[in-house]
C-alpha atoms as a PDB file:
ATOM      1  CA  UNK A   1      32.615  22.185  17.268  1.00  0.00           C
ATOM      2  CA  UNK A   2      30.593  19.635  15.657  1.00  0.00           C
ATOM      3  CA  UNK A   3      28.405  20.000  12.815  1.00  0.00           C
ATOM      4  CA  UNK A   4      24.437  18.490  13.195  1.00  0.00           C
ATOM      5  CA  UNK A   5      23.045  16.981  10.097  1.00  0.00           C
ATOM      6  CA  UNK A   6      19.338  16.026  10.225  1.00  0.00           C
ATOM      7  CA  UNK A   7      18.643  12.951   8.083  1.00  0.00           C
ATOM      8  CA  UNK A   8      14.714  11.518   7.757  1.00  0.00           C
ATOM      9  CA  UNK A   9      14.507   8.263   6.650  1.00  0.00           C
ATOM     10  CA  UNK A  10      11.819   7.147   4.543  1.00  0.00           C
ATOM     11  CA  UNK A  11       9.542   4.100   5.664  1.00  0.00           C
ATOM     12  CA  UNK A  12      10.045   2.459   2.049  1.00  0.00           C
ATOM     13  CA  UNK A  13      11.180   2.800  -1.342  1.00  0.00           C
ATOM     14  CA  UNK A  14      11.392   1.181  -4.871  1.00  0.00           C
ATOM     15  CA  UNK A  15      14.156   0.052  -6.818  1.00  0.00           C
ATOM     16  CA  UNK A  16      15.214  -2.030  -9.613  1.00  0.00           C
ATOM     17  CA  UNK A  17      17.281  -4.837  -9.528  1.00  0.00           C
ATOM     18  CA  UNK A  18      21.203  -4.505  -8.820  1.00  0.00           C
ATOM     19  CA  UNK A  19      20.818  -0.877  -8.848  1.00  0.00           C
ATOM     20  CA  UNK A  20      22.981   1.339  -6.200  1.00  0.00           C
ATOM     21  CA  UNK A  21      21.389   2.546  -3.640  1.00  0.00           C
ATOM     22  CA  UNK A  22      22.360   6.383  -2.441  1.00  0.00           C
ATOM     23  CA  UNK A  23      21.681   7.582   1.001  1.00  0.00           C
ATOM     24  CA  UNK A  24      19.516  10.761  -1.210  1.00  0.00           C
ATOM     25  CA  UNK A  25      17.509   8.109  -2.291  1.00  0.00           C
ATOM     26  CA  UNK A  26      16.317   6.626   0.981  1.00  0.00           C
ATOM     27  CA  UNK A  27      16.696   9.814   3.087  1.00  0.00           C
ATOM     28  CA  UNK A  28      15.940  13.959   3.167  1.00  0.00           C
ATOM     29  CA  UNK A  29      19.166  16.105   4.874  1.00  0.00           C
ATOM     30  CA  UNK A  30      19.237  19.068   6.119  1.00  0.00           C
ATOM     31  CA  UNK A  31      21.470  20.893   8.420  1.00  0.00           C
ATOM     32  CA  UNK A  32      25.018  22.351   6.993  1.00  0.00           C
ATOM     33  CA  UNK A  33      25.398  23.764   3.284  1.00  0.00           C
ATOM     34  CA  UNK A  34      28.383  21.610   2.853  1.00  0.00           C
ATOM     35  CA  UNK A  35      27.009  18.246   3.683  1.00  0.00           C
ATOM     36  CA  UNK A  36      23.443  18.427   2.146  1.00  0.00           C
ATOM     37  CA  UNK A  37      25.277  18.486  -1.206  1.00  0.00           C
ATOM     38  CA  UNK A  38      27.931  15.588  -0.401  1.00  0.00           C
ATOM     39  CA  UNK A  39      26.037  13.116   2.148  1.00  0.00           C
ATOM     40  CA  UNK A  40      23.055  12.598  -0.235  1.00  0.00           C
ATOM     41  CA  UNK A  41      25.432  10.707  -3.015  1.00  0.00           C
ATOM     42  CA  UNK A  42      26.816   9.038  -0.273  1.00  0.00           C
ATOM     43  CA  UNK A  43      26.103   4.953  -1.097  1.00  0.00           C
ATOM     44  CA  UNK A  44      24.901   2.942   1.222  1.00  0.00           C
ATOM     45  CA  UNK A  45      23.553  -0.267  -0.591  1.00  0.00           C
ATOM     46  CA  UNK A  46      24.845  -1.890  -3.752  1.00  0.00           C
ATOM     47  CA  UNK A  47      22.053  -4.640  -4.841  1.00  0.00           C
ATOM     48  CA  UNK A  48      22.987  -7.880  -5.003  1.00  0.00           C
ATOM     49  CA  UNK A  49      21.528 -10.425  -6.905  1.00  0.00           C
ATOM     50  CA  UNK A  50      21.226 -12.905  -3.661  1.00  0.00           C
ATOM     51  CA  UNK A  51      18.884  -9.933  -1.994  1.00  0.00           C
ATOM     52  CA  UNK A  52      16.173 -11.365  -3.503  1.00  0.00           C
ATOM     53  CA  UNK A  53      13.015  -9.118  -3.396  1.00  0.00           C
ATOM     54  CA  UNK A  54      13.760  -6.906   0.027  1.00  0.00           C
ATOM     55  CA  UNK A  55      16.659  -4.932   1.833  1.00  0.00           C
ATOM     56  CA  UNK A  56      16.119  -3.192   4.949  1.00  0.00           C
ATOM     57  CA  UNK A  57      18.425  -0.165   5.279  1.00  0.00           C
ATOM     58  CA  UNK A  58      19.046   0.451   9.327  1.00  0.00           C
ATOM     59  CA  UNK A  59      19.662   4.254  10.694  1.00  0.00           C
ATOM     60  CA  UNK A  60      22.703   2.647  12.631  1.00  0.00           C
ATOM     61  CA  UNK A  61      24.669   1.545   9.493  1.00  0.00           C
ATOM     62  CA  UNK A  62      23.426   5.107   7.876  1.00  0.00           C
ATOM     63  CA  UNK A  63      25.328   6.495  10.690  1.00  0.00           C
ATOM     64  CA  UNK A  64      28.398   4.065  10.793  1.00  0.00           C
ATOM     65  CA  UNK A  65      28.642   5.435   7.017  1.00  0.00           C
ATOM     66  CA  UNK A  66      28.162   8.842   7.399  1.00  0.00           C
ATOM     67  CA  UNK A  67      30.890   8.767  10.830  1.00  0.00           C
ATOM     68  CA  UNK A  68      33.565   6.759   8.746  1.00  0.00           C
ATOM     69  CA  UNK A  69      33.664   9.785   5.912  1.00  0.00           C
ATOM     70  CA  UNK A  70      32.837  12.632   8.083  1.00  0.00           C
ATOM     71  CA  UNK A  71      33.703  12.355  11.502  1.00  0.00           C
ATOM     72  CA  UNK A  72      33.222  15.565  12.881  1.00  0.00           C
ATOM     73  CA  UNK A  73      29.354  15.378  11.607  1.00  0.00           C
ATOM     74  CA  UNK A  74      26.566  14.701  14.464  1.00  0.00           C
ATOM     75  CA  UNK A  75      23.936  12.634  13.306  1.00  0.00           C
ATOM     76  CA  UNK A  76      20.317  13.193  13.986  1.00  0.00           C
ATOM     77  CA  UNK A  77      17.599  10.449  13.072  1.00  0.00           C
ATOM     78  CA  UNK A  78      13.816  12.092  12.446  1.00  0.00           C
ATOM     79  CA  UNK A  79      11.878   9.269  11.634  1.00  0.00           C
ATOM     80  CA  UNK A  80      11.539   5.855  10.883  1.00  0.00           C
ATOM     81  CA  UNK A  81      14.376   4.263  12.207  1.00  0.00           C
ATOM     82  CA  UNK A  82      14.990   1.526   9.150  1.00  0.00           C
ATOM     83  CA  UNK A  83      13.893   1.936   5.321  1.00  0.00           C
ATOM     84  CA  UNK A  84      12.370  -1.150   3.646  1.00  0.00           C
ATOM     85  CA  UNK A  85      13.744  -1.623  -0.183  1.00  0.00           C
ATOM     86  CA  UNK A  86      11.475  -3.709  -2.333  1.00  0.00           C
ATOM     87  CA  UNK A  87      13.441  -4.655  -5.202  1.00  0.00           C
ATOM     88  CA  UNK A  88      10.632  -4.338  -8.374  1.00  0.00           C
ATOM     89  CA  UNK A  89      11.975  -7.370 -10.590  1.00  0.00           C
ATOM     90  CA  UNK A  90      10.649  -6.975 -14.256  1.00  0.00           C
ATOM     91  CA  UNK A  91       6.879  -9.263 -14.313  1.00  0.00           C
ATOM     92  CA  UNK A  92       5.773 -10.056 -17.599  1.00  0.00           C
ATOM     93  CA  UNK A  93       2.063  -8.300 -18.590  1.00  0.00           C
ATOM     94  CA  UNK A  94      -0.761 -10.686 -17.804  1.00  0.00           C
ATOM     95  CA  UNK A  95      -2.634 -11.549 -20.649  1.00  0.00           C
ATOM     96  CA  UNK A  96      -6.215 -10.368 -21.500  1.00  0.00           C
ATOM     97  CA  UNK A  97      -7.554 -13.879 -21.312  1.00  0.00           C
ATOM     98  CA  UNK A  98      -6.193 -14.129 -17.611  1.00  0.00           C
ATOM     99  CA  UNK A  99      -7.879 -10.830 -16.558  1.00  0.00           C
ATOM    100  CA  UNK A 100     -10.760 -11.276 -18.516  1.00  0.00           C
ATOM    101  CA  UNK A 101     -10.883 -14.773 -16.521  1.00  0.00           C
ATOM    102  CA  UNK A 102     -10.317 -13.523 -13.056  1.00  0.00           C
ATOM    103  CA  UNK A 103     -13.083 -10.553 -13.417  1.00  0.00           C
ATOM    104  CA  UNK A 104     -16.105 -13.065 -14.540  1.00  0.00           C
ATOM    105  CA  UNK A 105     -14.550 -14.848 -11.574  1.00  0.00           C
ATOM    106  CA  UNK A 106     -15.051 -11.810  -9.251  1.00  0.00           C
ATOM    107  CA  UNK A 107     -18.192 -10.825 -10.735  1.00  0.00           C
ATOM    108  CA  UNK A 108     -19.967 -14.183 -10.631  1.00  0.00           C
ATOM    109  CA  UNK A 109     -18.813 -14.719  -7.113  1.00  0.00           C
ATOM    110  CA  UNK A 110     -20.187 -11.199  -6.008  1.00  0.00           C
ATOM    111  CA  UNK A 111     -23.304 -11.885  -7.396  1.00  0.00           C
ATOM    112  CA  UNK A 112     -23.826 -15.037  -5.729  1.00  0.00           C
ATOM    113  CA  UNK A 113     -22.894 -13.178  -2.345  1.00  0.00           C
ATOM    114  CA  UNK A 114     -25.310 -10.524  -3.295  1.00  0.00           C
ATOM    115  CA  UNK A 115     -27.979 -13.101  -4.401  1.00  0.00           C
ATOM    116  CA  UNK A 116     -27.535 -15.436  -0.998  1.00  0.00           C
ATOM    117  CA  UNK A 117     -27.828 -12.633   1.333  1.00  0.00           C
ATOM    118  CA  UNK A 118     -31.131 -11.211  -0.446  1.00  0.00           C
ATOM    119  CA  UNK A 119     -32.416 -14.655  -0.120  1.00  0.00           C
ATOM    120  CA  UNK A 120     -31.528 -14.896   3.949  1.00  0.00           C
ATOM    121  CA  UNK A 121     -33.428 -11.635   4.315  1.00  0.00           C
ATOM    122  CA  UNK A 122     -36.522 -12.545   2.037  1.00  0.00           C
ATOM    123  CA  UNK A 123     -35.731  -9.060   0.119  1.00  0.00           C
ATOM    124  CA  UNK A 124     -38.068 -10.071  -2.301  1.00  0.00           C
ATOM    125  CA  UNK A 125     -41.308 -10.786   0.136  1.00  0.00           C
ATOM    126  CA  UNK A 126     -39.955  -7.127   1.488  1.00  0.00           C
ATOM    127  CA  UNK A 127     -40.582  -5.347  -1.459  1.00  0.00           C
ATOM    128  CA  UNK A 128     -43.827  -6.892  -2.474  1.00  0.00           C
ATOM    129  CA  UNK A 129     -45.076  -6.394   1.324  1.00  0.00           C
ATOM    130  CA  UNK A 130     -43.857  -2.880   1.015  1.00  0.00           C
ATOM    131  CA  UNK A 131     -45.838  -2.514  -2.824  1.00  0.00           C
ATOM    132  CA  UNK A 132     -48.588  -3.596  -1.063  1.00  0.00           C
ATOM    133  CA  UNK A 133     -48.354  -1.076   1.630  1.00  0.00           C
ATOM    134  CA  UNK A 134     -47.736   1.980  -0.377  1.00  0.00           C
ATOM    135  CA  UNK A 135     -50.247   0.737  -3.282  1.00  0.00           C
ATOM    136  CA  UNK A 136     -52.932  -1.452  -1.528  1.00  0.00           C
ATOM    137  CA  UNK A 137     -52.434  -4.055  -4.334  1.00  0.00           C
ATOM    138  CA  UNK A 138     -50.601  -7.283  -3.928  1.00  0.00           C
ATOM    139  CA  UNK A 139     -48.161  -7.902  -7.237  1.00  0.00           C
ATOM    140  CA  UNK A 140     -45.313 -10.531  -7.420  1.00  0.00           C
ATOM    141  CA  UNK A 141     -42.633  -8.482  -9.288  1.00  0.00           C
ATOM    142  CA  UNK A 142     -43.049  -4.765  -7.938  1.00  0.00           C
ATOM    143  CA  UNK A 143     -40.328  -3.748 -10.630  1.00  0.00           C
ATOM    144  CA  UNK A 144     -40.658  -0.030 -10.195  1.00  0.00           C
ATOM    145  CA  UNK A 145     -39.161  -0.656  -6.643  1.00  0.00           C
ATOM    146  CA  UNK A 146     -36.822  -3.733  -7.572  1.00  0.00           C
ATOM    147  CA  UNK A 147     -35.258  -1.882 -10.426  1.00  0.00           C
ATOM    148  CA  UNK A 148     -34.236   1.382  -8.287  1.00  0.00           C
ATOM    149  CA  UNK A 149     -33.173  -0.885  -5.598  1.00  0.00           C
ATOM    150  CA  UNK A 150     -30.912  -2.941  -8.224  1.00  0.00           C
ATOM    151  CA  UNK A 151     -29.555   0.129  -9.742  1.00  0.00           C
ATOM    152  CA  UNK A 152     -28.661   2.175  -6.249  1.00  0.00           C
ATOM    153  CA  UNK A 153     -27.119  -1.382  -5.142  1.00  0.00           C
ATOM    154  CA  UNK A 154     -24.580  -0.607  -7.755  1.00  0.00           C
ATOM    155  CA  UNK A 155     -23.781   2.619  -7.814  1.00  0.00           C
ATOM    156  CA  UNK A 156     -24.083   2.962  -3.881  1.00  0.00           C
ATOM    157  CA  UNK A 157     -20.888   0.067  -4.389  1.00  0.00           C
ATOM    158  CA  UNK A 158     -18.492   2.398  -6.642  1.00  0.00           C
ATOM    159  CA  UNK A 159     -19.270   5.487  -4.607  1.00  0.00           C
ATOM    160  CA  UNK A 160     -18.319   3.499  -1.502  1.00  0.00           C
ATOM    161  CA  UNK A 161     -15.089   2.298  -3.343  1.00  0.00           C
ATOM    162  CA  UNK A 162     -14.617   5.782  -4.761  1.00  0.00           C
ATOM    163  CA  UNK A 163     -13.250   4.763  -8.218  1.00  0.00           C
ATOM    164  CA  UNK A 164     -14.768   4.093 -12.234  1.00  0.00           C
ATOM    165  CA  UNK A 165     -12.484   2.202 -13.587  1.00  0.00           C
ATOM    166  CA  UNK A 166      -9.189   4.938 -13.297  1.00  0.00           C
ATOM    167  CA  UNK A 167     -11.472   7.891 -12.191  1.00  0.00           C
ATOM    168  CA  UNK A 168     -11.879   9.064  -8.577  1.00  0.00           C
ATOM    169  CA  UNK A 169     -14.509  11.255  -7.441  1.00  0.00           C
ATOM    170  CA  UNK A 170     -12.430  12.415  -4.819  1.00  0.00           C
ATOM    171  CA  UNK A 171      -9.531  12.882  -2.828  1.00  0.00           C
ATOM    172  CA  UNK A 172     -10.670  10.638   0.114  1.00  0.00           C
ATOM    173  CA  UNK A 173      -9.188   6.901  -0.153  1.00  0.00           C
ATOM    174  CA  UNK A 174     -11.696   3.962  -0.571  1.00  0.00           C
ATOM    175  CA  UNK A 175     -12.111   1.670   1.734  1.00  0.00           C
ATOM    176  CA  UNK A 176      -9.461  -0.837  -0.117  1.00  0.00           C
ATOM    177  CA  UNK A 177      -6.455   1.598  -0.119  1.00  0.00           C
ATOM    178  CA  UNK A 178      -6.909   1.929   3.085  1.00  0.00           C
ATOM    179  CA  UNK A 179      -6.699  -2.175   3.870  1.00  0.00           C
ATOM    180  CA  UNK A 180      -4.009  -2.568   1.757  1.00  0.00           C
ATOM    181  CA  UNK A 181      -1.704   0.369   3.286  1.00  0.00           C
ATOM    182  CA  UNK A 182      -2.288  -0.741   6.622  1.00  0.00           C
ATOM    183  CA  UNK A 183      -1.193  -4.356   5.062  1.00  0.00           C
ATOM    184  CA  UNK A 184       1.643  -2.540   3.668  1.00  0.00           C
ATOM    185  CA  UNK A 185       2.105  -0.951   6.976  1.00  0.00           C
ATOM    186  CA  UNK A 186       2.549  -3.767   8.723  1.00  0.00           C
ATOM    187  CA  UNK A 187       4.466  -5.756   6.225  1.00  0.00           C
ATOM    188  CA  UNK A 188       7.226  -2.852   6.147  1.00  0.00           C
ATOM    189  CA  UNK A 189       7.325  -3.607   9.901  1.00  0.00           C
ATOM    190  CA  UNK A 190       7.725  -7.241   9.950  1.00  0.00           C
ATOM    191  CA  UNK A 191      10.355  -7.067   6.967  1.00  0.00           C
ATOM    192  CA  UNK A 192      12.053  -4.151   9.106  1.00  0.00           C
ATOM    193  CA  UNK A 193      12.546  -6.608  12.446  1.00  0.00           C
ATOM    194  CA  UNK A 194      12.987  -9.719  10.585  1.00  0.00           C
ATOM    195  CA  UNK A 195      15.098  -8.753   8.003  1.00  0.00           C
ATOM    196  CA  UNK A 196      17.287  -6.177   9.384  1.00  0.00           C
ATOM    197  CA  UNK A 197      20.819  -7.259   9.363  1.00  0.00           C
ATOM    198  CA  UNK A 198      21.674  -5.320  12.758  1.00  0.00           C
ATOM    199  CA  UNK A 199      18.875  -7.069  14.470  1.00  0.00           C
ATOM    200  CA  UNK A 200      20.141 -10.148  13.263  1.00  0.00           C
ATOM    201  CA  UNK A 201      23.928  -9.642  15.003  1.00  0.00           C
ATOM    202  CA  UNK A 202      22.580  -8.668  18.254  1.00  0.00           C
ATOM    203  CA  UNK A 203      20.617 -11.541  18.150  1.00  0.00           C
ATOM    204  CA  UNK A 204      23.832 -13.061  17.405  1.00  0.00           C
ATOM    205  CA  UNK A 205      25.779 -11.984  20.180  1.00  0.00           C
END
């Protein structure tokens, strides 16, 4: 009678250059006692340094592994079907004049945006029309609406990003997180077809 092993493969994982990759490492097991202490130091990948910056793991040459040491084992996939490996080479810390250089960048360009687009719309006649409206007088520089205005621009931007600095106000992910794991997302998929070394030998044959 054959035994069934469950193995979930994760979508992606980190490692460091020419490290050895374990099938615990890219995977959860379950199933029989026996093999959810032995399969998960089972290796599957040694790094090499012509890998460059990505492996993609496939569940078939999981299973070819797994069969060729335990052959009485049936495999069940749950999951993704490959595992992306993004090798995390050592990057030197950018310096403070770089950062310091790329945030006046930012910030300059976002208040040019800001600027521009208050321009198109004439905010400023806006706020002295409504002045006049709410007050009867005319005034050029209606400051006590201007400087609200300026100072709920910016704090309506970091609650919509949900960070200061390192702090989140809550649990919900901004806006950004969001773009870049569905960037992520689909970058794991691309590298998973175009990358994946079984793909490549059926294309092959």
């Amino acid at each position: 009678m054959t035994t069934p092993v469950y193995i979930r493969i994760k979508q992606s994982i980190n490692t460091a250059p020419l490290s050895t990759i374990r099938l615990g490492d890219i995977a959860r097991i379950t199933g029989s006692r026996r093999y959810e202490t032995v399969l998960p130091n089972t290796v599957v990948h040694k790094v090499k340094a012509d890998d460059q910056n990505i492996v993609v793991i496939d569940g078939f040459m999981i299973i070819e592994q797994v069969l060729s040491k335990f052959p009485q084992v049936e495999v069940e996939l749950l999951g993704p079907s490959q595992c992306v490996v993004h090798i995390e080479k050592h990057k030197k810390q950018p310096s403070l004049l770089l950062i310091s250089g790329i945030w006046l960048l930012l910030f300059i360009g976002a208040a040019m945006a800001i600027m521009n687009f208050h321009y198109d719309v004439s905010m400023e006649s806006v706020q002295q029309k409504l002045h006049f409206m709410l007050t009867g007088e005319e005034k050029e520089h209606p400051l006590w609406i201007q400087v609200p205005y300026s100072l709920g621009l910016g704090i309506g931007m970091i609650l919509f990003f949900n960070h200061w600095f390192q702090k989140r106000f809550n649990e919900e992910p901004s806006p950004m997180e969001v773009e870049i794991f569905n960037y992520q997302q689909d970058l794991d998929r691309y590298v998973a077809v175009k990358e994946n070394k079984v793909e490549k030998q059926d294309a092959d044959h």
